[in-house]
Protein backbone atom coordinates (compact mmCIF):
# COMPACT_ATOMS: atom_id res chain seq x y z
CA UNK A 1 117.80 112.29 102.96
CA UNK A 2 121.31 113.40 101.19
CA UNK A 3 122.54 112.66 104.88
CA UNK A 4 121.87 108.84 103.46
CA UNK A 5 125.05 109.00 101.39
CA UNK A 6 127.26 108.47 104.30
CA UNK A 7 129.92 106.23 101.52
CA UNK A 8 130.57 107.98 98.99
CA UNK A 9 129.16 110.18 96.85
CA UNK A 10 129.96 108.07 93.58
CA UNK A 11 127.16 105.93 92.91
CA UNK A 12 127.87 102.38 92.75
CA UNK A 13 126.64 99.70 90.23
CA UNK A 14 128.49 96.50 91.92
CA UNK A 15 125.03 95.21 93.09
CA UNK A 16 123.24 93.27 90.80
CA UNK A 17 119.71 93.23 91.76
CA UNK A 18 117.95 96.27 89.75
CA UNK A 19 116.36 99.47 91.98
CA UNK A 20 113.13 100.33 90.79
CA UNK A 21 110.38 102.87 91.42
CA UNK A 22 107.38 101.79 92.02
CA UNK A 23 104.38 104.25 90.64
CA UNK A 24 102.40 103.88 93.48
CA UNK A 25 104.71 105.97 95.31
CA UNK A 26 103.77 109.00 92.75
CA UNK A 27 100.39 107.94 92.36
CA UNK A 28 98.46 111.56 92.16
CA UNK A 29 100.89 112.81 89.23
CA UNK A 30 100.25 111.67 85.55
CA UNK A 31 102.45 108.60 84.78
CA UNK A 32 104.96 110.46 82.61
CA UNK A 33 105.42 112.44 85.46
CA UNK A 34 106.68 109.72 87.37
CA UNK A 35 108.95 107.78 84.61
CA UNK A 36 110.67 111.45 84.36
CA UNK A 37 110.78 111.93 88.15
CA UNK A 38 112.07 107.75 88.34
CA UNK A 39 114.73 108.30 85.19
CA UNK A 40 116.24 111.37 86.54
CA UNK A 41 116.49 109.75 90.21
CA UNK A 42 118.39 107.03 88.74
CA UNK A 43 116.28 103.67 89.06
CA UNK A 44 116.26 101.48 86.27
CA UNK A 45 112.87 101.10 85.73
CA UNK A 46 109.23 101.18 87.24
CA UNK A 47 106.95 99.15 88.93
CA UNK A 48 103.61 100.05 87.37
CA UNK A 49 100.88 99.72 89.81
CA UNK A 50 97.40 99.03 88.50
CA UNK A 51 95.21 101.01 90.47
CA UNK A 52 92.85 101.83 87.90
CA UNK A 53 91.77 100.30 84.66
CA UNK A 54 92.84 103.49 83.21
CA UNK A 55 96.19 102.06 83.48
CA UNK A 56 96.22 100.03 80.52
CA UNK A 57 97.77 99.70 77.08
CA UNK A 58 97.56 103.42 75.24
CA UNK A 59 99.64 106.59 74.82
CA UNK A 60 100.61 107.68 78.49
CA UNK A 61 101.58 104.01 79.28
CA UNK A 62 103.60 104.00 75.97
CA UNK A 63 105.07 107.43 77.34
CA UNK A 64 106.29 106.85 80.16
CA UNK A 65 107.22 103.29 79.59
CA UNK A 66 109.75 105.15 76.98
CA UNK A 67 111.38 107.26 79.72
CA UNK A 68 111.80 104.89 82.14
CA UNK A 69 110.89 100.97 81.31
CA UNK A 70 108.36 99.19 83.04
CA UNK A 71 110.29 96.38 84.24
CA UNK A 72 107.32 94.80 86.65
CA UNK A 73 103.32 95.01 86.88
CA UNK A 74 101.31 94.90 89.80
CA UNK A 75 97.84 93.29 89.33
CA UNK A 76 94.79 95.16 90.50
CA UNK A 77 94.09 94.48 94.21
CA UNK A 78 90.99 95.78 94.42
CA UNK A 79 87.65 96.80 93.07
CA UNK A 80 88.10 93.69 90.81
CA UNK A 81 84.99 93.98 89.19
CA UNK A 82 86.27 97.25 86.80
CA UNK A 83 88.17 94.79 84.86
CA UNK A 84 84.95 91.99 84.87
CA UNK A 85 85.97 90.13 88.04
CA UNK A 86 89.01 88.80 89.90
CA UNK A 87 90.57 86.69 87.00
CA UNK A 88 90.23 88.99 84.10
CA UNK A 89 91.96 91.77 86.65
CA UNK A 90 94.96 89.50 86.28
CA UNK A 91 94.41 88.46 82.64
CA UNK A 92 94.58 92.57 81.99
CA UNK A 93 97.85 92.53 84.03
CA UNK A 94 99.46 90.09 82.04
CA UNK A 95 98.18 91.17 78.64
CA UNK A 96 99.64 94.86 79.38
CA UNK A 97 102.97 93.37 80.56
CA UNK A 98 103.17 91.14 77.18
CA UNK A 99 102.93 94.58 75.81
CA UNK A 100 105.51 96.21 77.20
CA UNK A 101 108.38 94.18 76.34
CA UNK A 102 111.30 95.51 74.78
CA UNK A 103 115.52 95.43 74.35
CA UNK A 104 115.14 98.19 77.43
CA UNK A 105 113.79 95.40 80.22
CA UNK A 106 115.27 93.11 78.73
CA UNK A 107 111.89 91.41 76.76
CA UNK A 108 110.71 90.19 80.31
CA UNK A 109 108.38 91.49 82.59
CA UNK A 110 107.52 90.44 85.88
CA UNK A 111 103.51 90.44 87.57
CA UNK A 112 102.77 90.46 90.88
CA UNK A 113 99.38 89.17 91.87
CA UNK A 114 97.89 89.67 95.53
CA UNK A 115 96.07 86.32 96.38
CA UNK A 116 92.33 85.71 97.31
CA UNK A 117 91.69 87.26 101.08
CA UNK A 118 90.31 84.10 101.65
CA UNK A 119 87.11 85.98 102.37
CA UNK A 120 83.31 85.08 101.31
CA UNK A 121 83.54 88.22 99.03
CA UNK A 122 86.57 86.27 97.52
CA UNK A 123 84.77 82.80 97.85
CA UNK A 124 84.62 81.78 93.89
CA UNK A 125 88.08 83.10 93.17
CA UNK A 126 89.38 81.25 95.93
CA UNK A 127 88.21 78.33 94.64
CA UNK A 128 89.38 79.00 91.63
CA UNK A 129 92.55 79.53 92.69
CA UNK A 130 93.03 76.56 95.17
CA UNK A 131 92.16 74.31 92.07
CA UNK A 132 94.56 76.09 89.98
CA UNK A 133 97.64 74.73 88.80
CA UNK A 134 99.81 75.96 86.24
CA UNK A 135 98.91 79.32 86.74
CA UNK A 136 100.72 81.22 84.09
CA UNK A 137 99.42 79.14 81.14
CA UNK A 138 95.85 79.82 82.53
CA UNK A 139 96.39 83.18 82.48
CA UNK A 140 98.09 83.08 78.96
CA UNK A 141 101.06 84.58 80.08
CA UNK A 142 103.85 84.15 77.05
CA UNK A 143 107.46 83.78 77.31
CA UNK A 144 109.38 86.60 78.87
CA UNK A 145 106.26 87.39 81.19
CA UNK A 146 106.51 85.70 85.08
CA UNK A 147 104.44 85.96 87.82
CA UNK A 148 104.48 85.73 91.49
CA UNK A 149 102.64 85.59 94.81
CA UNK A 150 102.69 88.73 97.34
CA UNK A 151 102.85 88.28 100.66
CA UNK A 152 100.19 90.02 102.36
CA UNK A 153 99.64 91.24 105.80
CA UNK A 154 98.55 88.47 107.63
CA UNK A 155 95.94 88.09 110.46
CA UNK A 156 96.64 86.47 113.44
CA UNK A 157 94.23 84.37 115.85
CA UNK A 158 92.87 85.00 119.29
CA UNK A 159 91.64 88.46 118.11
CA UNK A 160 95.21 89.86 116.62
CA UNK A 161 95.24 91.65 114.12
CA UNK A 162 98.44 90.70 112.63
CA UNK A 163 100.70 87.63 113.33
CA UNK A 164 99.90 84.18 111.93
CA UNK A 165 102.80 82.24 110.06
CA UNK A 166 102.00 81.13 106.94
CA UNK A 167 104.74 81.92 104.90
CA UNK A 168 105.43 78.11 104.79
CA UNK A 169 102.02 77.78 103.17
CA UNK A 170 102.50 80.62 101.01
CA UNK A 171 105.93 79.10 99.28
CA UNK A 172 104.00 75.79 98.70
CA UNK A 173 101.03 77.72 96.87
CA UNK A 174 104.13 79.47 94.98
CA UNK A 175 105.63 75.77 93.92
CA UNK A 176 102.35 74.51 93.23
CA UNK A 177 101.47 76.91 90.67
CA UNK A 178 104.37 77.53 89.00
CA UNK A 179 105.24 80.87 90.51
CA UNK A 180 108.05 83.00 92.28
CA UNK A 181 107.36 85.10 95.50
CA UNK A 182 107.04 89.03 95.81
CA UNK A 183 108.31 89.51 99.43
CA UNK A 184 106.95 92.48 100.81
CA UNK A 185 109.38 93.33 103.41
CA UNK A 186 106.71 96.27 104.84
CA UNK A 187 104.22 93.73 104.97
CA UNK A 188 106.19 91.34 107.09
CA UNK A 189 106.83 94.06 109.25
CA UNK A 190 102.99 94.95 110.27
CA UNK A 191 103.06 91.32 110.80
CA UNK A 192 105.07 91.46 113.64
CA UNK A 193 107.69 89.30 111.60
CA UNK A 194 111.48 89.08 112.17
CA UNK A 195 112.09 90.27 108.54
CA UNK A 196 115.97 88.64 108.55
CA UNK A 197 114.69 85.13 109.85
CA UNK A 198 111.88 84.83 107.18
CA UNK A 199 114.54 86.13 104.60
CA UNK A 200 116.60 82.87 105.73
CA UNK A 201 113.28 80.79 105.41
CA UNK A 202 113.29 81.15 101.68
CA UNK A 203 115.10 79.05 98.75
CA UNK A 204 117.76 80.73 96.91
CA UNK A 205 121.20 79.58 94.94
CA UNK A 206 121.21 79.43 91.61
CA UNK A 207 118.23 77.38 89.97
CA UNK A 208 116.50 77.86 93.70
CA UNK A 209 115.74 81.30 93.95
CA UNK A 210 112.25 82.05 94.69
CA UNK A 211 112.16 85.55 95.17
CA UNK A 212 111.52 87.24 92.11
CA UNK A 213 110.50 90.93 92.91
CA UNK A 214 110.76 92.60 96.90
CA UNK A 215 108.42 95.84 97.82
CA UNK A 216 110.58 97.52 99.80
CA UNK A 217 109.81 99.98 102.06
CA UNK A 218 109.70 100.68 106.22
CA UNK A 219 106.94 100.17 109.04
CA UNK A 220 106.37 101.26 112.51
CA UNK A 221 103.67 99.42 114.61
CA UNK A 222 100.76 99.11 111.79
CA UNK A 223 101.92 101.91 110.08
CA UNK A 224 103.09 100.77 106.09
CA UNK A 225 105.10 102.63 103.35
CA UNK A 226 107.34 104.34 105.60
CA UNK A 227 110.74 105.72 103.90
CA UNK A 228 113.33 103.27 104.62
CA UNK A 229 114.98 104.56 108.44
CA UNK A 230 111.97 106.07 109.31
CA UNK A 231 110.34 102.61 111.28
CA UNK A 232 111.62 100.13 112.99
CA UNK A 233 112.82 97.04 110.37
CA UNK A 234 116.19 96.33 110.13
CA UNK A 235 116.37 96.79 106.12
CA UNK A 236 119.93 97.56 105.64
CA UNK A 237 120.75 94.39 106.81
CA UNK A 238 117.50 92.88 104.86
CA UNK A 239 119.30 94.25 102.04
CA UNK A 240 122.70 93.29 102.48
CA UNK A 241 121.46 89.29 102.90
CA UNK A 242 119.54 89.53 99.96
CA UNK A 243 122.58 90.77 98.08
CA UNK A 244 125.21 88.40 99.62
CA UNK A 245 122.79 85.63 98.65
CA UNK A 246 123.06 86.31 94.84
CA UNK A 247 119.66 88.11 94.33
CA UNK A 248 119.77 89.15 90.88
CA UNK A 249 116.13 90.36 90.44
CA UNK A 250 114.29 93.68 91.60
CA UNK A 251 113.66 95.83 94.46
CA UNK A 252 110.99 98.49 93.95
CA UNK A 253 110.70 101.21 96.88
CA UNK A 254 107.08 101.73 97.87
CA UNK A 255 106.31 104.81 99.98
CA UNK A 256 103.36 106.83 101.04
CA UNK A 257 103.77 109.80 98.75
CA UNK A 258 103.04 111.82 101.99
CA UNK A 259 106.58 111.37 102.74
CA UNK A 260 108.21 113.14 99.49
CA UNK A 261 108.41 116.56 98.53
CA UNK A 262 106.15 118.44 96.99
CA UNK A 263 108.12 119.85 94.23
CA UNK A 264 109.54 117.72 91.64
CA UNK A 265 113.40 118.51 92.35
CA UNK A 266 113.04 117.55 95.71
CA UNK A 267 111.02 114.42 95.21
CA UNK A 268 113.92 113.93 92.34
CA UNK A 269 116.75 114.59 95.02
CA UNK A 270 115.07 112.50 97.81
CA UNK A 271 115.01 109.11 95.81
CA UNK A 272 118.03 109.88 93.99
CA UNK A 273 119.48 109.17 97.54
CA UNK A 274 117.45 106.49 98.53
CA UNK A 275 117.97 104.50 95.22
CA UNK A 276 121.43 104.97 95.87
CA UNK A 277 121.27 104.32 99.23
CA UNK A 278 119.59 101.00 98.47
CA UNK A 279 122.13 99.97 95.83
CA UNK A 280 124.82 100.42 98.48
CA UNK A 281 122.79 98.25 100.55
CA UNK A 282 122.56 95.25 98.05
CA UNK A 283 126.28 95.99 97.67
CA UNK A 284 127.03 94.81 101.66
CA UNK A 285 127.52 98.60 102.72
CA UNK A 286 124.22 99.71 104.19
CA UNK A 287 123.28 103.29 105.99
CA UNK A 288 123.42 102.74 109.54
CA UNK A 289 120.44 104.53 109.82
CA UNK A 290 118.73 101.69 108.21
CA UNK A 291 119.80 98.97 111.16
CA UNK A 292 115.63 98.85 112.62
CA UNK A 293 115.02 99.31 116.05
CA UNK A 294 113.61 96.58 117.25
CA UNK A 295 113.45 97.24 120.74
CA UNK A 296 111.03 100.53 120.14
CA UNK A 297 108.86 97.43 118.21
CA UNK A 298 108.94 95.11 121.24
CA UNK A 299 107.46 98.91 123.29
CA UNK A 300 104.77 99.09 120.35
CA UNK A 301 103.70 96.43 120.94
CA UNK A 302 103.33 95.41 124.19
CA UNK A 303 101.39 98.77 123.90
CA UNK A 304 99.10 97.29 121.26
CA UNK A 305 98.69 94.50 123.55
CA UNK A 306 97.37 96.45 127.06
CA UNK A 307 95.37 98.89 124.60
């Protein structure tokens, strides 16, 4: 991945949105493992996925939070009932962000929440949440703590898988309830989405900005969490626009941890040059190894389609 730093070899801090880790990518080593691994690579903070109600307010939290701030939480996604149900999963994301702010983030921390599936397993919470309006005072979030919307993989009609539009619907949900948008460029990607259009699709300037976090990471047919260059998006240009647009927030890489090292000073090395790699990007001088291939997509899938 050192092959990334095809610039310079000077890291450069002209971008202004802020590189972060996000824990997910680390997720079988002890969180102080990963705020080390995340402060020696260089990103300015974490993205502290809560994939367990063991992730909650208490001394490795407090550790690792001191080596490398948690700058944004991710809500549970699943298994909901752990924290009591749907709503208190999110209630428990924003009471351990409250906690966590401090001079080094900048007293603000930023939630992501998946929204309901839609499902009949989800039925009440979609209710609940289709009746919801001010969202953030529901879920006592005080100042310094926002929250937004993910968007999700979405399924498609006529038997597909993936494919349906509803982004539009997704930014008006975002409006209504007094939220931003996590865009989850991967995510778009499964979707079979042109990731630079939808960019384009979204307010920004100053006072319009909707995006407030991006998971960023590659795909390749249905395949998620790919290292960026590795799939098929075009996220060096994703990058670039989202940078010449003003984007001052944050940009957490999300990868399979199948694709780091095994040792720590190669996983260290490895993101050291992606992080950099991505804050060249924001900058307007991506890796031409992140351009996407979309014609190896259009291949996928019209394979996907005949199989």
């Amino acid at each position: 991945m050192d092959s990334l730093l095809h610039t310079s070899q000077t890291d450069r801090t002209c971008a202004t949105a802020q590189a972060l880790l996000s824990t997910g990518s680390l997720f079988h080593l002890p969180l102080p493992t990963i705020a080390r691994i995340a402060q020696a690579a260089g990103f300015a903070g974490l993205d502290l996925v809560m994939g367990s109600p063991k992730i909650a307010p208490g001394p490795a939290v407090d550790e690792a939070h001191a080596l490398c701030p948690v700058r944004v939480v991710h809500a549970p996604f699943r298994n909901w009932s752990a924290w009591g149900g749907h709503m208190d999963a999110w209630r428990a994301a924003v009471h351990l962000a409250s906690g966590l702010r401090c001079d080094a983030n900048g007293q603000a921390v930023h939630v992501t929440l998946h929204p309901p599936a839609g499902t009949l397993r989800d039925a009440i919470q979609t209710r609940w949440f289709a009746r919801a309006v001010d969202l953030p005072r529901l879920l006592g979030a005080p100042a310094g703590i926002s929250l937004s919307l993910e968007n999700l993989p979405w399924a498609g009609s006529a038997g597909a898988f993936f494919g349906r539009d509803n982004l539009t619907s997704l930014l008006e949900q975002c409006r209504e309830k007094d939220l931003g948008l996590t865009l989850d460029v991967c995510h778009l990607g499964v979707s079979g989405r042109d990731v630079l259009e939808d960019l384009e699709r979204i307010p920004a300037g100053p006072g319009a900005e909707l995006i407030r976090h991006v998971h960023f990471s590659d795909a390749s047919g249905f395949t998620e969490h790919l290292p960026p260059g590795a799939g098929e998006l075009p996220l060096g240009p994703f990058l670039a626009r989202l940078g010449a647009r003003g984007y001052a927030g944050t940009v957490s890489l999300e990868l399979d941890p199948a694709h780091l090292p095994e040792e720590e000073a190669g996983q260290v090395r490895s993101l050291a040059a992606l992080r950099q790699a991505m804050e060249c990007a924001l900058a307007g001088d991506p890796p031409p190894s992140w351009a996407g291939r979309p014609g190896e997509r259009r291949a996928q899938q019209a394979m996907a389609a005949l199989g």
